[in-house]
N, C-alpha and C. Protein backbone atom coordinates (compact mmCIF):
# COMPACT_ATOMS: atom_id res chain seq x y z
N UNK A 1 54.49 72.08 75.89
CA UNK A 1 53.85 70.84 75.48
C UNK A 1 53.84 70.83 73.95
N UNK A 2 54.72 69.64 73.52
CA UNK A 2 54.29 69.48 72.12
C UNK A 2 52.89 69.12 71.31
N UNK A 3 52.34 70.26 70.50
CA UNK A 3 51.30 69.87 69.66
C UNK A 3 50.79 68.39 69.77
N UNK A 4 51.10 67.60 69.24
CA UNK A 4 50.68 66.11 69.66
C UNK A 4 50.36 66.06 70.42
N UNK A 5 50.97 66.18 71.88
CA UNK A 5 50.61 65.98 73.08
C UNK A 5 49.58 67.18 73.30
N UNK A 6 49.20 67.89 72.80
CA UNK A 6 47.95 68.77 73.50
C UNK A 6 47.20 68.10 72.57
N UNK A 7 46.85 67.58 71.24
CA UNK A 7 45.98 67.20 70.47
C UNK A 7 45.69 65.83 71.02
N UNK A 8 46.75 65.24 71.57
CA UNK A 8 46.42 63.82 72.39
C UNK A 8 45.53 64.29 73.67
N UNK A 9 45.58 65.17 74.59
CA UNK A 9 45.32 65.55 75.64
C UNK A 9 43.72 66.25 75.39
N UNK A 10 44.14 67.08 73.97
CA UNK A 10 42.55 67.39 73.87
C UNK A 10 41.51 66.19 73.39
N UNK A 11 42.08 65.36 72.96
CA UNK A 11 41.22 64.19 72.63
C UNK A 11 40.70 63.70 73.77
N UNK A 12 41.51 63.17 74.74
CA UNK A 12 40.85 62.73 75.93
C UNK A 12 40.04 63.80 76.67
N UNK A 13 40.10 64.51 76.84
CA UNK A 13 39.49 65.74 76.95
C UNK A 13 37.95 66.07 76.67
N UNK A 14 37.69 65.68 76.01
CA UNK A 14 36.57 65.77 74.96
C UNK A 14 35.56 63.85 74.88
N UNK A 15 36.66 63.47 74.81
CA UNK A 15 35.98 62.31 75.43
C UNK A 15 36.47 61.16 73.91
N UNK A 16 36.97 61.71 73.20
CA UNK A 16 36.86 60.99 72.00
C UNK A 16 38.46 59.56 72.30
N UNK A 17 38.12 58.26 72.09
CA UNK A 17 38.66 57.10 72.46
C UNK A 17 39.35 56.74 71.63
N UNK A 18 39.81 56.93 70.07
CA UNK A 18 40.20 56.25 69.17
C UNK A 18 41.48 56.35 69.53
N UNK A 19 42.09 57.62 70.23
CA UNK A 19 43.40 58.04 69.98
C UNK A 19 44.36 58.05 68.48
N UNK A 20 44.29 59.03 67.98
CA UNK A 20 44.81 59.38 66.49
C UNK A 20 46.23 59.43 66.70
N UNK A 21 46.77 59.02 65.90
CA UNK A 21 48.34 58.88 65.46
C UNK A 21 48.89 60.58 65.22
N UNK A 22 49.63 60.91 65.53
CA UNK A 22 49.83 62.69 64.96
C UNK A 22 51.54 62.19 64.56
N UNK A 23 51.57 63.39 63.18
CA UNK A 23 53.45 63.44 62.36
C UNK A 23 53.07 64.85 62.79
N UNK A 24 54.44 65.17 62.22
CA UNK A 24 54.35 66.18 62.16
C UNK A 24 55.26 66.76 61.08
N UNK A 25 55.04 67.98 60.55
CA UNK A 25 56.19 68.39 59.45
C UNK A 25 57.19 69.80 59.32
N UNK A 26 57.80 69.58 58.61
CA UNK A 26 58.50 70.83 58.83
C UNK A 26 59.52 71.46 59.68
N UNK A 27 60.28 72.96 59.41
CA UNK A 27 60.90 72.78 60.77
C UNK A 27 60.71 73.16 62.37
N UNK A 28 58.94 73.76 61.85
CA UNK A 28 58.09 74.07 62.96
C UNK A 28 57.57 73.18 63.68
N UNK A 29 57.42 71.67 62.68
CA UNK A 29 56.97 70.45 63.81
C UNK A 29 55.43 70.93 63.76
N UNK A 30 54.88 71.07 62.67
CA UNK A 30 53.49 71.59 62.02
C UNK A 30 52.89 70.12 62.31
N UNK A 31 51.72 69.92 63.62
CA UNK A 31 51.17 68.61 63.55
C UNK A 31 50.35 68.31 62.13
N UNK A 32 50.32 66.99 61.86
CA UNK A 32 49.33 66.52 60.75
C UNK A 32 48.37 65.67 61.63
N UNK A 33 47.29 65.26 60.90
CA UNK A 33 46.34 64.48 61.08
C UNK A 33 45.76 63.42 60.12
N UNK A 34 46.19 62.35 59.60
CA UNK A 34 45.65 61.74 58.65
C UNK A 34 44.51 60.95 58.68
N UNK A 35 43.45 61.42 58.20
CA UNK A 35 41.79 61.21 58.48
C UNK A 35 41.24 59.71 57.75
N UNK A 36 40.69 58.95 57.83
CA UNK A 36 40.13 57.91 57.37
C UNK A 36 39.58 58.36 56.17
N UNK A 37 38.85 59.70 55.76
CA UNK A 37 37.78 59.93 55.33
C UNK A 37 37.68 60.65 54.07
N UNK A 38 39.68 61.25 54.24
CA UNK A 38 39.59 62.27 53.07
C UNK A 38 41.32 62.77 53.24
N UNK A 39 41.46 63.80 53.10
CA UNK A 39 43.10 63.95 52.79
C UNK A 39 43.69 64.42 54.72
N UNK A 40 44.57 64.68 54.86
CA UNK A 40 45.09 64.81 55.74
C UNK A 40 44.73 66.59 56.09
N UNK A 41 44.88 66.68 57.54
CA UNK A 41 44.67 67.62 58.49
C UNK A 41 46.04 68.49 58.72
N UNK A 42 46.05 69.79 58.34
CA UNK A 42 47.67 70.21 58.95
C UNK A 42 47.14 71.50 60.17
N UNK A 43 47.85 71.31 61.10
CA UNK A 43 47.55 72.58 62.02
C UNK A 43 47.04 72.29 62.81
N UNK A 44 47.67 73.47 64.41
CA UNK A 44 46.98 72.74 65.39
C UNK A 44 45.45 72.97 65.69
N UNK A 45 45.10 74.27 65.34
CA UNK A 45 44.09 74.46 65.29
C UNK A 45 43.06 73.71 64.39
N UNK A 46 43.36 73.90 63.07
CA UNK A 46 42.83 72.87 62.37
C UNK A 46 42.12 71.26 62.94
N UNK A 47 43.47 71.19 63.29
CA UNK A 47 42.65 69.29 64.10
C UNK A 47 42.16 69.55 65.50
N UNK A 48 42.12 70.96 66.19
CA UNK A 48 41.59 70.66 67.58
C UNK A 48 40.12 70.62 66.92
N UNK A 49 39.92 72.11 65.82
CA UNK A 49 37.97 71.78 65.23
C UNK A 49 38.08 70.44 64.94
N UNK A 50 38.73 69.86 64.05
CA UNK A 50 37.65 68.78 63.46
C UNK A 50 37.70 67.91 64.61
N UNK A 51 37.99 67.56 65.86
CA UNK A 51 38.01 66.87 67.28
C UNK A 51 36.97 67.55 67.48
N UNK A 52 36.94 68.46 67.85
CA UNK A 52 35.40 68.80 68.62
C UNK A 52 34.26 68.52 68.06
N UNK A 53 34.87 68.94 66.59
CA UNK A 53 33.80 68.43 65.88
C UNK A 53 32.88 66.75 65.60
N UNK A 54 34.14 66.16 65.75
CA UNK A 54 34.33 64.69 65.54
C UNK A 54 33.68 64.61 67.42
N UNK A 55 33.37 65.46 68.44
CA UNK A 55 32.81 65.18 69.41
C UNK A 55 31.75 64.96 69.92
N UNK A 56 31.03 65.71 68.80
CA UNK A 56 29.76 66.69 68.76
C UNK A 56 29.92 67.75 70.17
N UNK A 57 30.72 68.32 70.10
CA UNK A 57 31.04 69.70 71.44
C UNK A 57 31.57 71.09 70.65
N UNK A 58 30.48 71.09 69.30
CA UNK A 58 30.74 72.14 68.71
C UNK A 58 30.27 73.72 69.22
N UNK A 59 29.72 73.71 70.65
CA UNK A 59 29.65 74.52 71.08
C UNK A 59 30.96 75.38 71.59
N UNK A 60 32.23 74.57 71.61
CA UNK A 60 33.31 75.00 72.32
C UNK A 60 34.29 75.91 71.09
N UNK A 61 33.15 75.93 69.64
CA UNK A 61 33.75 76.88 68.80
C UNK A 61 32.85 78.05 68.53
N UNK A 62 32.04 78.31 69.50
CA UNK A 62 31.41 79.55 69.56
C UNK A 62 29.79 79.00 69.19
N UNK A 63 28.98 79.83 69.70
CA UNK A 63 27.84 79.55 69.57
C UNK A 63 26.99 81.00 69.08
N UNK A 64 27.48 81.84 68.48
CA UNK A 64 26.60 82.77 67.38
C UNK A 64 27.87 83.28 66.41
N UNK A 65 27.89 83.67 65.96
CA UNK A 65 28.41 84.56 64.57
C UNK A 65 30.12 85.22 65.19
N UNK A 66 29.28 85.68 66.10
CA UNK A 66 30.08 86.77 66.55
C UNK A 66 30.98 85.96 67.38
N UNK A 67 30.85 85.34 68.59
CA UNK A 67 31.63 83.93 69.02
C UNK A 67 32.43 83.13 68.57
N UNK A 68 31.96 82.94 67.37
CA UNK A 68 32.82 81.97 65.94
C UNK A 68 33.75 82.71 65.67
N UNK A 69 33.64 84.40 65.40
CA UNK A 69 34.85 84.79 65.52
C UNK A 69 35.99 85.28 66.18
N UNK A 70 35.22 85.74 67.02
CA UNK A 70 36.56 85.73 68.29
C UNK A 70 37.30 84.32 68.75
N UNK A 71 36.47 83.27 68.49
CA UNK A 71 37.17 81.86 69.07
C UNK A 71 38.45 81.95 67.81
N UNK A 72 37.99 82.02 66.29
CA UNK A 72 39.24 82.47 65.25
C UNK A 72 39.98 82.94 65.49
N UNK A 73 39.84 84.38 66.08
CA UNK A 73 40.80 85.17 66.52
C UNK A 73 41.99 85.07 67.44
N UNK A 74 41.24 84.00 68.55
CA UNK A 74 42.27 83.77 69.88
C UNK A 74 42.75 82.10 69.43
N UNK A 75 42.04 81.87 68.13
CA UNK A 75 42.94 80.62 67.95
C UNK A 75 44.28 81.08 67.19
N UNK A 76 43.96 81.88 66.31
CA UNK A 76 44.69 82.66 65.23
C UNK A 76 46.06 83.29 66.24
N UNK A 77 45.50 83.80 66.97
CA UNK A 77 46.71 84.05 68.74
C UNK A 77 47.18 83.84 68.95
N UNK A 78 46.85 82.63 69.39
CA UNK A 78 48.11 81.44 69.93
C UNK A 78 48.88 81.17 68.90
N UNK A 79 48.55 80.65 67.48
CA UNK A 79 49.28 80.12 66.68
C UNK A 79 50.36 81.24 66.14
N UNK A 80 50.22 82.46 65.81
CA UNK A 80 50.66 83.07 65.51
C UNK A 80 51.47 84.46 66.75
N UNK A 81 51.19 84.03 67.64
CA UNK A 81 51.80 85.42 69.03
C UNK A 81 52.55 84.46 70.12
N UNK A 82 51.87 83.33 70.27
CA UNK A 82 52.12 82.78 71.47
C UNK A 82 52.69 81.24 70.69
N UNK A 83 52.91 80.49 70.05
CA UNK A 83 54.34 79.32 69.18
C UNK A 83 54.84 80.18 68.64
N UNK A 84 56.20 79.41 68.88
CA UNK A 84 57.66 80.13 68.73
C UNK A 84 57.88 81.27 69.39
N UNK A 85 57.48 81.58 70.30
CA UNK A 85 57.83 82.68 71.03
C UNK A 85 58.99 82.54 72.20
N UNK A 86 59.91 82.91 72.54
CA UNK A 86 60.79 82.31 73.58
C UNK A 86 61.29 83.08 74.16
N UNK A 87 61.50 84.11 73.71
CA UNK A 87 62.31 85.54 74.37
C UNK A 87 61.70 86.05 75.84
N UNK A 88 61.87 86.29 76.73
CA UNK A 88 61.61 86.95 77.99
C UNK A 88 60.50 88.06 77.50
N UNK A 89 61.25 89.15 76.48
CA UNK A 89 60.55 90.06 76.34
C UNK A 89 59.56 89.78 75.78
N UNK A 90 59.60 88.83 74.78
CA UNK A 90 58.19 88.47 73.95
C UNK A 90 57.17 87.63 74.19
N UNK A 91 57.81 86.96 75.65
CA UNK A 91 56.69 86.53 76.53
C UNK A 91 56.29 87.67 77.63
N UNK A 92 56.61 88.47 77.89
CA UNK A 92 56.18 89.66 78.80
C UNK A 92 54.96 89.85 77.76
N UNK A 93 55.29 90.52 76.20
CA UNK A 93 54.66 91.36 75.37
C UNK A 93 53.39 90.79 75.61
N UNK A 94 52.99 89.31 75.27
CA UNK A 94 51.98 88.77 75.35
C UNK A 94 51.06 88.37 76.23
N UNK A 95 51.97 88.47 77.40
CA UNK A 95 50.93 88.35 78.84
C UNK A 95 50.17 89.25 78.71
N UNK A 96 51.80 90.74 78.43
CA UNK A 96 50.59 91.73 78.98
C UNK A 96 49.58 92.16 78.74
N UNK A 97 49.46 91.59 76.69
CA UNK A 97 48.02 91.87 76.27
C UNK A 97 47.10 91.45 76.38
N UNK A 98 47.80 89.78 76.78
CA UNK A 98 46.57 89.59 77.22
C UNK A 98 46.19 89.67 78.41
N UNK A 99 46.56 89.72 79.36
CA UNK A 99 46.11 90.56 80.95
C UNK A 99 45.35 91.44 80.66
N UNK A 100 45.55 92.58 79.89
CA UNK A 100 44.97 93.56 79.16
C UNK A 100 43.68 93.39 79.11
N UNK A 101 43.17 92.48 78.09
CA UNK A 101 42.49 91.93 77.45
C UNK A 101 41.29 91.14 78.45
N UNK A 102 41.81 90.64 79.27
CA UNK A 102 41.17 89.75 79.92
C UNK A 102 40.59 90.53 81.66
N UNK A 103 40.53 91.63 81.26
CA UNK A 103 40.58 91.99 82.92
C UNK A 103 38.92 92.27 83.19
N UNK A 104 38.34 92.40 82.14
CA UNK A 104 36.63 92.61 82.32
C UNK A 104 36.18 90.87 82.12
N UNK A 105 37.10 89.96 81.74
CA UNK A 105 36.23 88.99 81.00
C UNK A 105 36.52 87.78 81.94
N UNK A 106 35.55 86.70 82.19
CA UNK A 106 35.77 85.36 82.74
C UNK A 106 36.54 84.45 81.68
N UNK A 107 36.27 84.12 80.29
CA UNK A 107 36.91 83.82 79.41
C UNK A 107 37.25 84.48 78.07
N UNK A 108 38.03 84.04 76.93
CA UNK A 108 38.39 84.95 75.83
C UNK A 108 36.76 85.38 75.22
N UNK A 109 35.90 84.65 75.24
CA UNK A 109 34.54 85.02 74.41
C UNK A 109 33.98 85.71 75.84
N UNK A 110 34.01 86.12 76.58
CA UNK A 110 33.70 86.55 77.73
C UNK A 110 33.06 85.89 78.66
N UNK A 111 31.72 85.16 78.64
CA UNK A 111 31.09 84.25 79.37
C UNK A 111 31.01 82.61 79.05
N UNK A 112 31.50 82.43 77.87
CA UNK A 112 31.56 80.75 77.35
C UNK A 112 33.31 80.40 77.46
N UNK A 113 33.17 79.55 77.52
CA UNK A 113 34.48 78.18 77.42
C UNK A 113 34.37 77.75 76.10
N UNK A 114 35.64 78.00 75.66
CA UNK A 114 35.71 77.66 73.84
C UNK A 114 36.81 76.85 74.27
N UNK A 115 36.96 76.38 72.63
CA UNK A 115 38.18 75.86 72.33
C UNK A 115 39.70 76.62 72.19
N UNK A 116 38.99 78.30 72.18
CA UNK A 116 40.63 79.10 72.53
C UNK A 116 40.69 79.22 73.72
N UNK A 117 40.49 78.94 74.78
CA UNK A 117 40.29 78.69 76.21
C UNK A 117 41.34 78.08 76.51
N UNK A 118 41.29 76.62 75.73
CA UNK A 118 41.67 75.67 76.12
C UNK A 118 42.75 75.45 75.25
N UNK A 119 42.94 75.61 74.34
CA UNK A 119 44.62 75.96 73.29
C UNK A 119 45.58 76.76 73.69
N UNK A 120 44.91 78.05 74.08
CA UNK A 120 45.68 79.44 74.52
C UNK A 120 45.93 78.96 76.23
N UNK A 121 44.99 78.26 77.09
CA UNK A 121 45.85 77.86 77.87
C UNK A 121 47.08 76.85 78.02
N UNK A 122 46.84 75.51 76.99
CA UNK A 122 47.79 74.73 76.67
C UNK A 122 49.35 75.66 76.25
N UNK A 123 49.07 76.31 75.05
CA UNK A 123 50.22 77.19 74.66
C UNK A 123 50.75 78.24 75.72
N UNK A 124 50.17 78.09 76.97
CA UNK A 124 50.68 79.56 77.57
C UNK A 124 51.04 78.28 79.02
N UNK A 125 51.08 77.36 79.19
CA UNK A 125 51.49 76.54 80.15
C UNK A 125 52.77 76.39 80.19
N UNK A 126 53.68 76.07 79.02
CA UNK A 126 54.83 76.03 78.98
C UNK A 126 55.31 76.84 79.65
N UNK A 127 55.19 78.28 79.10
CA UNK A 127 56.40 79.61 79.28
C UNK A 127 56.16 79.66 80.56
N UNK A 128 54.46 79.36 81.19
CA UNK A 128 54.93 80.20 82.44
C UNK A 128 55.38 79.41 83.73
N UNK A 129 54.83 78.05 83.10
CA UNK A 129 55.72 77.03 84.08
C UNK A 129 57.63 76.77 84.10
N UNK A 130 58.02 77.23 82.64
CA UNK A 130 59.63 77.35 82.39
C UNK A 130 59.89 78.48 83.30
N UNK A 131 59.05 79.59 83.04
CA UNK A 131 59.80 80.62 83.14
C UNK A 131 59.85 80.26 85.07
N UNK A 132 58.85 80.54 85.99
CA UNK A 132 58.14 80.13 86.67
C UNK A 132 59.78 79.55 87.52
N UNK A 133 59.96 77.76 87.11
CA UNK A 133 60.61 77.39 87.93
C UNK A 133 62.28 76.88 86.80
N UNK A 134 62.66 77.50 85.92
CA UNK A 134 63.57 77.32 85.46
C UNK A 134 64.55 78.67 86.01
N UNK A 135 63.95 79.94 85.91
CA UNK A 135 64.26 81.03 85.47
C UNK A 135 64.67 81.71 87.04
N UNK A 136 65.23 83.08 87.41
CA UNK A 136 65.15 83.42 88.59
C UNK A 136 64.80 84.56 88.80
N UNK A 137 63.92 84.41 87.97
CA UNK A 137 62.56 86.03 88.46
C UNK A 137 61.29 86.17 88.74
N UNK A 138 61.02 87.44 88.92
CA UNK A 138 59.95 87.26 89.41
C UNK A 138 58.44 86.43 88.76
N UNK A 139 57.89 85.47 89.03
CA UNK A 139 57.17 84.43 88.56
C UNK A 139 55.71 85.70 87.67
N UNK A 140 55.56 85.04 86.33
CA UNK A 140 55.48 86.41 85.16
C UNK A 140 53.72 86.11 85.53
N UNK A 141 52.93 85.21 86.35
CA UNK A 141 51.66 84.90 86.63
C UNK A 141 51.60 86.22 88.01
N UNK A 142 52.53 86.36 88.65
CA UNK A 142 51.96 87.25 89.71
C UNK A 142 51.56 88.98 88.86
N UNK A 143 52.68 89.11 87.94
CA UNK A 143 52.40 90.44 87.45
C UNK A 143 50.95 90.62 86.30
N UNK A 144 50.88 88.96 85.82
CA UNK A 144 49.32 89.09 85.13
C UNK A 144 47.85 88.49 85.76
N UNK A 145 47.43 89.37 86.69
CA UNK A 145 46.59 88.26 87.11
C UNK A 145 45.26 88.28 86.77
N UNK A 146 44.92 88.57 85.77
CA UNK A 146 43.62 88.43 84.83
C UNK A 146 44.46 87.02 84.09
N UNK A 147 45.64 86.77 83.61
CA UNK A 147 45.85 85.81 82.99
C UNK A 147 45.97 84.80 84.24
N UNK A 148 46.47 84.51 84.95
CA UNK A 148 46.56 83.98 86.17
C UNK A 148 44.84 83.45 86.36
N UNK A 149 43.94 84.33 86.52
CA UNK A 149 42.33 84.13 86.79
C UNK A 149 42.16 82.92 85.99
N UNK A 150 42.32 83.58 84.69
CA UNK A 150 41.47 82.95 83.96
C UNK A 150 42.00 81.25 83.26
N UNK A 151 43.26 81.07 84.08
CA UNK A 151 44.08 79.73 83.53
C UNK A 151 43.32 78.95 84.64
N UNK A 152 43.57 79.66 86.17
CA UNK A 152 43.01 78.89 87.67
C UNK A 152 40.95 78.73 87.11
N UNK A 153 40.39 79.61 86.22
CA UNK A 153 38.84 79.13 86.02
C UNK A 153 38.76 78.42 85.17
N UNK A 154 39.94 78.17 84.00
CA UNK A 154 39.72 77.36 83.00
C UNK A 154 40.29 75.79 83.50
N UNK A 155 41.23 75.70 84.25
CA UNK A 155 41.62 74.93 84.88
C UNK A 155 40.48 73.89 85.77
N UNK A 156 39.49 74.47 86.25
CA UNK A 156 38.95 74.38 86.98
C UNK A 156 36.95 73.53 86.81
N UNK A 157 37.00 73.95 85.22
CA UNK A 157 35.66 73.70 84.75
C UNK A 157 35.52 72.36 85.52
N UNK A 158 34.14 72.18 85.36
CA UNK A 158 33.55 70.94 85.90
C UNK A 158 33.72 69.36 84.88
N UNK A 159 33.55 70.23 83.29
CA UNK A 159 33.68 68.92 82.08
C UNK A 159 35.44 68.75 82.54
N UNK A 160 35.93 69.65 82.55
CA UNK A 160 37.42 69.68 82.11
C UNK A 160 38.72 69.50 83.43
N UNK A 161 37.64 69.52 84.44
CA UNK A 161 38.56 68.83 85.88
C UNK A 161 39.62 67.78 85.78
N UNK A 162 40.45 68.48 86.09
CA UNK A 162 42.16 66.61 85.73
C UNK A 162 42.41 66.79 84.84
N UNK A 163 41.98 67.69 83.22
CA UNK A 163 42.10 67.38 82.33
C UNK A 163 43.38 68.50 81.83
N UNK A 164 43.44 69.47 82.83
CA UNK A 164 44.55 70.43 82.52
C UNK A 164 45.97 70.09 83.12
N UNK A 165 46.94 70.18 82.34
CA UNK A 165 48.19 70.83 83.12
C UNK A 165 47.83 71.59 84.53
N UNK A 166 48.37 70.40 85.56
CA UNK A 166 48.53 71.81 86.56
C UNK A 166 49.34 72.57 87.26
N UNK A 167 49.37 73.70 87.91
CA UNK A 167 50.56 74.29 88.95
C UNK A 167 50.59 75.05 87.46
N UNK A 168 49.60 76.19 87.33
CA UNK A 168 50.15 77.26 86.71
C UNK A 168 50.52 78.36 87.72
């Protein structure tokens, strides 16, 4: 899913109606955001906060200190481990950490639903739906299934019902 389209998707998502125009730049296809209010927005992360923010659902960027930063961290994740990644192997690498990662926890902050929840599942929808039904191996959700869990609970929230990609 192209950036736009998850920043379109997280908008509705969240509930916010204006629907924002998204460019994008570069040869990464770096979304922008051009704000009414002040200079322009670059990054996906960047414009999913100021959306939530612009939601008042600033709880979905952590709610103590310590929350705030791990939601950084697994935003910092995606953008940097999981875009541009395409290789077989370098989508294995990343399941498996995060399978890893995820095998004590209901979500990335462990008991809350953030906004890396919901990015890191957007960004991890692609590969495993390409890989999944493009590819002719073994489907890469059966070998992670802490990642598997936690796409089917995030998938699943009560705010966020319909609102995901589905058939991970």
């Amino acid at each position: 899913m192209a950036a736009a389209a998850e920043l379109t998707l997280l908008e509705k998502s969240l509930g916010l109606s204006k629907g924002n125009k998204y460019s994008a730049q570069g040869e990464r296809q770096i979304p922008v955001l051009q704000t009414n209010s002040g200079p322009s927005l670059t990054g996906l992360t960047t414009i999913a906060a100021h959306l939530v923010k612009q939601a008042n659902k600033e709880h979905l960027l952590g709610s103590s200190a310590e929350e705030k930063a791990v939601v950084q961290q697994w935003l910092e994740f995606r953008v940097t481990r999981v875009d541009g990644q395409s290789s077989k192997d370098d989508i294995r690498t990343v399941l498996k950490d995060l399978n890893s990662y995820l095998e004590d926890k209901v979500y990335l902050t462990g008991y809350n639903f953030t906004l890396a929840d919901i990015l890191l599942y957007y960004g991890l929808h692609r590969f495993i739906r390409r890989k999944c039904l493009l590819q002719n191996i073994e489907c890469l959700v059966k070998r992670h299934s802490s990642v598997s869990r936690r796409a089917e609970t995030s998938q699943h929230q009560n705010v966020w019902k319909g609102k995901f990609p589905s058939h991970v």
